[in-house]
N, C-alpha and C. Protein backbone atom coordinates (compact mmCIF):
# COMPACT_ATOMS: atom_id res chain seq x y z
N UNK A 1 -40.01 -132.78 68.19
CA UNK A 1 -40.02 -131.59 67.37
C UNK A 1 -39.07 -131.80 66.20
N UNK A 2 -39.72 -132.43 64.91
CA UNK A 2 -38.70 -132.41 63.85
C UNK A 2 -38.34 -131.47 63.24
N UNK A 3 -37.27 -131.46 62.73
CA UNK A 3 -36.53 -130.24 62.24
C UNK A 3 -36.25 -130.90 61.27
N UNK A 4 -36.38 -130.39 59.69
CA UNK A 4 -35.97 -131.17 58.15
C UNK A 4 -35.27 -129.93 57.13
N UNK A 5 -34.22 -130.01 56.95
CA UNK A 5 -33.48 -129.05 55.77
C UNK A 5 -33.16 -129.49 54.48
N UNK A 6 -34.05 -128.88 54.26
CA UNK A 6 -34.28 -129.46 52.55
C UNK A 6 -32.83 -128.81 51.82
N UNK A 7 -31.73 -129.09 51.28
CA UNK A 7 -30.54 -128.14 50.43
C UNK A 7 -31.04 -128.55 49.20
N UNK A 8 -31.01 -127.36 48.13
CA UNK A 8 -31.11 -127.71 46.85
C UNK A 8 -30.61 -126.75 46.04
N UNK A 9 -29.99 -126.70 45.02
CA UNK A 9 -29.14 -125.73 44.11
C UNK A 9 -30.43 -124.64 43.78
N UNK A 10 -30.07 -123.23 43.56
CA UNK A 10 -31.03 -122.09 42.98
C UNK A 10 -30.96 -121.83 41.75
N UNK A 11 -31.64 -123.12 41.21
CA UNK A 11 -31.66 -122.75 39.50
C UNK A 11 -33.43 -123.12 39.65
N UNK A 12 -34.02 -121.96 40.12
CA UNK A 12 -35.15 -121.70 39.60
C UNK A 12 -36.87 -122.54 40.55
N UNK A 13 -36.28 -123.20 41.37
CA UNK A 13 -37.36 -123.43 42.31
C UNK A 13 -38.73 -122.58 43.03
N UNK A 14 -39.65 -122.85 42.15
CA UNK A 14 -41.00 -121.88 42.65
C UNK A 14 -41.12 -121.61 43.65
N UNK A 15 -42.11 -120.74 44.10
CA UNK A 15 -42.83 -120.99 45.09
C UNK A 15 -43.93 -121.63 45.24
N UNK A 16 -44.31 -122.24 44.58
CA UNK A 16 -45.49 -123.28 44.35
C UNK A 16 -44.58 -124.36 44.60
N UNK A 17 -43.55 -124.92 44.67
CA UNK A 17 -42.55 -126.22 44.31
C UNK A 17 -42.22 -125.73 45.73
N UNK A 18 -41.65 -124.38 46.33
CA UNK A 18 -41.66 -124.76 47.88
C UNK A 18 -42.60 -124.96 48.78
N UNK A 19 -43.96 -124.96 48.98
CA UNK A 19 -45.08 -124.93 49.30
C UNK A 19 -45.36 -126.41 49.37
N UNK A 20 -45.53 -126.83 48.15
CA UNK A 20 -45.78 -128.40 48.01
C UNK A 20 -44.35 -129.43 49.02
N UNK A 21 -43.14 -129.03 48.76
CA UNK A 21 -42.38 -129.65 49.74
C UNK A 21 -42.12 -129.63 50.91
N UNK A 22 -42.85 -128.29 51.47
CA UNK A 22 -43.26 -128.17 52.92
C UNK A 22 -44.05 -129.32 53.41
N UNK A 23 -45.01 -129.02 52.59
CA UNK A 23 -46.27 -129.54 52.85
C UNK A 23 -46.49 -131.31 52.79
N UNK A 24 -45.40 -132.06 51.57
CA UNK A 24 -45.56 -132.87 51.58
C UNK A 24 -44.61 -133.87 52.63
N UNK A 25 -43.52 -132.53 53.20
CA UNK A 25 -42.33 -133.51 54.20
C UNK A 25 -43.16 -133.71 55.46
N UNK A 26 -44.01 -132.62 55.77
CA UNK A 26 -44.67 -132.73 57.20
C UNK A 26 -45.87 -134.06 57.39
N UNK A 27 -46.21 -133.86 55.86
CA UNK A 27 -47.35 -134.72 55.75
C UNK A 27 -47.06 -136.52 56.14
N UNK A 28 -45.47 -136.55 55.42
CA UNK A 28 -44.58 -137.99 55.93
C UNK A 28 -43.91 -138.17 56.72
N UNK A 29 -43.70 -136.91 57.38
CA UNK A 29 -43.10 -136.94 59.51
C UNK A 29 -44.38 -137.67 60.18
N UNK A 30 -45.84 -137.06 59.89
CA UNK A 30 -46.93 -137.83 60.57
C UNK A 30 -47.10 -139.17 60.13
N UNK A 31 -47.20 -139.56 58.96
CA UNK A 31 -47.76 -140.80 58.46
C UNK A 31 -46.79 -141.50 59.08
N UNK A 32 -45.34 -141.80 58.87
CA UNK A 32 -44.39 -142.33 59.22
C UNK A 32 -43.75 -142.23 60.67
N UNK A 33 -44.07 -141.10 61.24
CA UNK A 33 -43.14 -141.49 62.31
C UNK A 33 -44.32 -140.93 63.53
N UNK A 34 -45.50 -140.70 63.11
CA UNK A 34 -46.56 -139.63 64.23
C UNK A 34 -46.42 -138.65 64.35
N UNK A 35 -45.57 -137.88 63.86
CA UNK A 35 -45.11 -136.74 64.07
C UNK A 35 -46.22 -135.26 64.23
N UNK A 36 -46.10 -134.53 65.36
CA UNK A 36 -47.05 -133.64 65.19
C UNK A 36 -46.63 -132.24 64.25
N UNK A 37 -47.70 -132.14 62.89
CA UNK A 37 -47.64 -130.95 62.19
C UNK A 37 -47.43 -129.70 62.74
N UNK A 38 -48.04 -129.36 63.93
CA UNK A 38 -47.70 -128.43 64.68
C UNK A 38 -46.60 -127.91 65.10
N UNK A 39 -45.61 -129.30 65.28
CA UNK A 39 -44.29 -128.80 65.95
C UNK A 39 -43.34 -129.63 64.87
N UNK A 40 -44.21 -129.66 63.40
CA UNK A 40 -42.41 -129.69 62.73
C UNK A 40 -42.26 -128.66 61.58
N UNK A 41 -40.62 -128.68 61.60
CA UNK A 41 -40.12 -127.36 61.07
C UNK A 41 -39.34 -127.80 59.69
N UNK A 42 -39.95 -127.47 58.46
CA UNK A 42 -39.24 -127.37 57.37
C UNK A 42 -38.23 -126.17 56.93
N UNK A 43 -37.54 -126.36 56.63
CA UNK A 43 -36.22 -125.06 56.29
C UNK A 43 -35.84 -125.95 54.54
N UNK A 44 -36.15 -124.86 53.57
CA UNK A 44 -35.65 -124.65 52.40
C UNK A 44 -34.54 -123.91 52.33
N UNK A 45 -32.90 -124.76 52.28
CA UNK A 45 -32.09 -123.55 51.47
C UNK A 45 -31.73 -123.84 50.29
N UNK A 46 -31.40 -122.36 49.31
CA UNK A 46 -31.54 -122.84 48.26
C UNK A 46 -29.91 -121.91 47.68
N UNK A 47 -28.94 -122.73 47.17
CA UNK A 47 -27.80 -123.11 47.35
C UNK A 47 -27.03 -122.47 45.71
N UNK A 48 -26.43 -120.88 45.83
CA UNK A 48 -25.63 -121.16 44.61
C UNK A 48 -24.87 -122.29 43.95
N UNK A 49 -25.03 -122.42 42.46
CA UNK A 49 -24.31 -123.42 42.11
C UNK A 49 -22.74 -123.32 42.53
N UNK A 50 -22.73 -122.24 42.36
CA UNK A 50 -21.01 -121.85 42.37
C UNK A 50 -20.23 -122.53 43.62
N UNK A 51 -21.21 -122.72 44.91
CA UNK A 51 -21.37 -123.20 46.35
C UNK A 51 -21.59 -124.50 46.53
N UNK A 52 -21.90 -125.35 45.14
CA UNK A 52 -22.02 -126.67 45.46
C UNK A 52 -21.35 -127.34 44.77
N UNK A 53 -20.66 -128.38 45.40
CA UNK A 53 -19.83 -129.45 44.58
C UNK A 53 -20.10 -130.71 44.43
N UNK A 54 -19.46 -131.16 42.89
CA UNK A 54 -20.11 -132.87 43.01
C UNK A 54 -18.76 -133.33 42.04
N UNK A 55 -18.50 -134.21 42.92
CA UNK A 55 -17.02 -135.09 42.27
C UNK A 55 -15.76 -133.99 42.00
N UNK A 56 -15.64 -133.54 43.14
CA UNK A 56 -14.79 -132.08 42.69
C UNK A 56 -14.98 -131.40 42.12
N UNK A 57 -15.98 -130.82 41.29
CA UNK A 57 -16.15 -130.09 40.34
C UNK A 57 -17.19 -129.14 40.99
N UNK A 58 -17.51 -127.71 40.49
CA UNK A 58 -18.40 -126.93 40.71
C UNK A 58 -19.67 -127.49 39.91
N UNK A 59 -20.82 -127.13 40.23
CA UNK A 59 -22.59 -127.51 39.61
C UNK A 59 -22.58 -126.49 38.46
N UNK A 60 -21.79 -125.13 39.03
CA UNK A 60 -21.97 -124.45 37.58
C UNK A 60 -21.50 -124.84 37.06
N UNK A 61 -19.91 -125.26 36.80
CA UNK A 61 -19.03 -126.15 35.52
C UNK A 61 -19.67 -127.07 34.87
N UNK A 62 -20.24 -127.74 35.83
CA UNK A 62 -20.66 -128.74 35.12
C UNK A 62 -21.96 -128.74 34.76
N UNK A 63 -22.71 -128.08 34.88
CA UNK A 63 -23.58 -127.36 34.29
C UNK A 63 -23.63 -126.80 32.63
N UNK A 64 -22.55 -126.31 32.89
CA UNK A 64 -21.94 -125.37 31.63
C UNK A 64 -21.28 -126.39 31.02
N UNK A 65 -21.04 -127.92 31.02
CA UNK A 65 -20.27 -128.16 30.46
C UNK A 65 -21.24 -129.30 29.47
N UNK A 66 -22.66 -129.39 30.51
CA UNK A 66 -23.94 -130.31 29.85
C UNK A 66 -24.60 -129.68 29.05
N UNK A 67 -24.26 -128.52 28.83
CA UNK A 67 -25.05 -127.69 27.73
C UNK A 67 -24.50 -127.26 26.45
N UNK A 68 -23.44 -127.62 26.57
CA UNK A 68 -23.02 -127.65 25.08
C UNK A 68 -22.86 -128.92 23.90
């Protein structure tokens, strides 16, 4: 029974863009490992920037700091 948690920052991810990554992780649990579609579980969370860090820094900072 695979279990897959997708984390990704919430700057704007569809629902058409979560749909397709459901769809395409389950699709490579089977090809790759046999995995039955039936019993695997995708989980999307989708992650304030303010909540994520990279090299010490906040995603919004640095965010804010690629846009100028």
């Amino acid at each position: 029974m695979p279990y897959v948690n997708i984390k990704v920052t919430d700057e704007g991810v569809t629902n058409t863009q979560r749909r397709e990554l459901i769809s395409k992780t389950t699709t490579l649990l089977k090809d790759v490992l046999g995995k039955d579609p039936k019993t695997t579980f995708v989980v999307i969370d989708e992650v304030p920037t303010d909540s994520w860090g990279v090299a010490g820094e906040q995603v919004t900072d640095i965010r804010a700091r690629d846009t100028r």
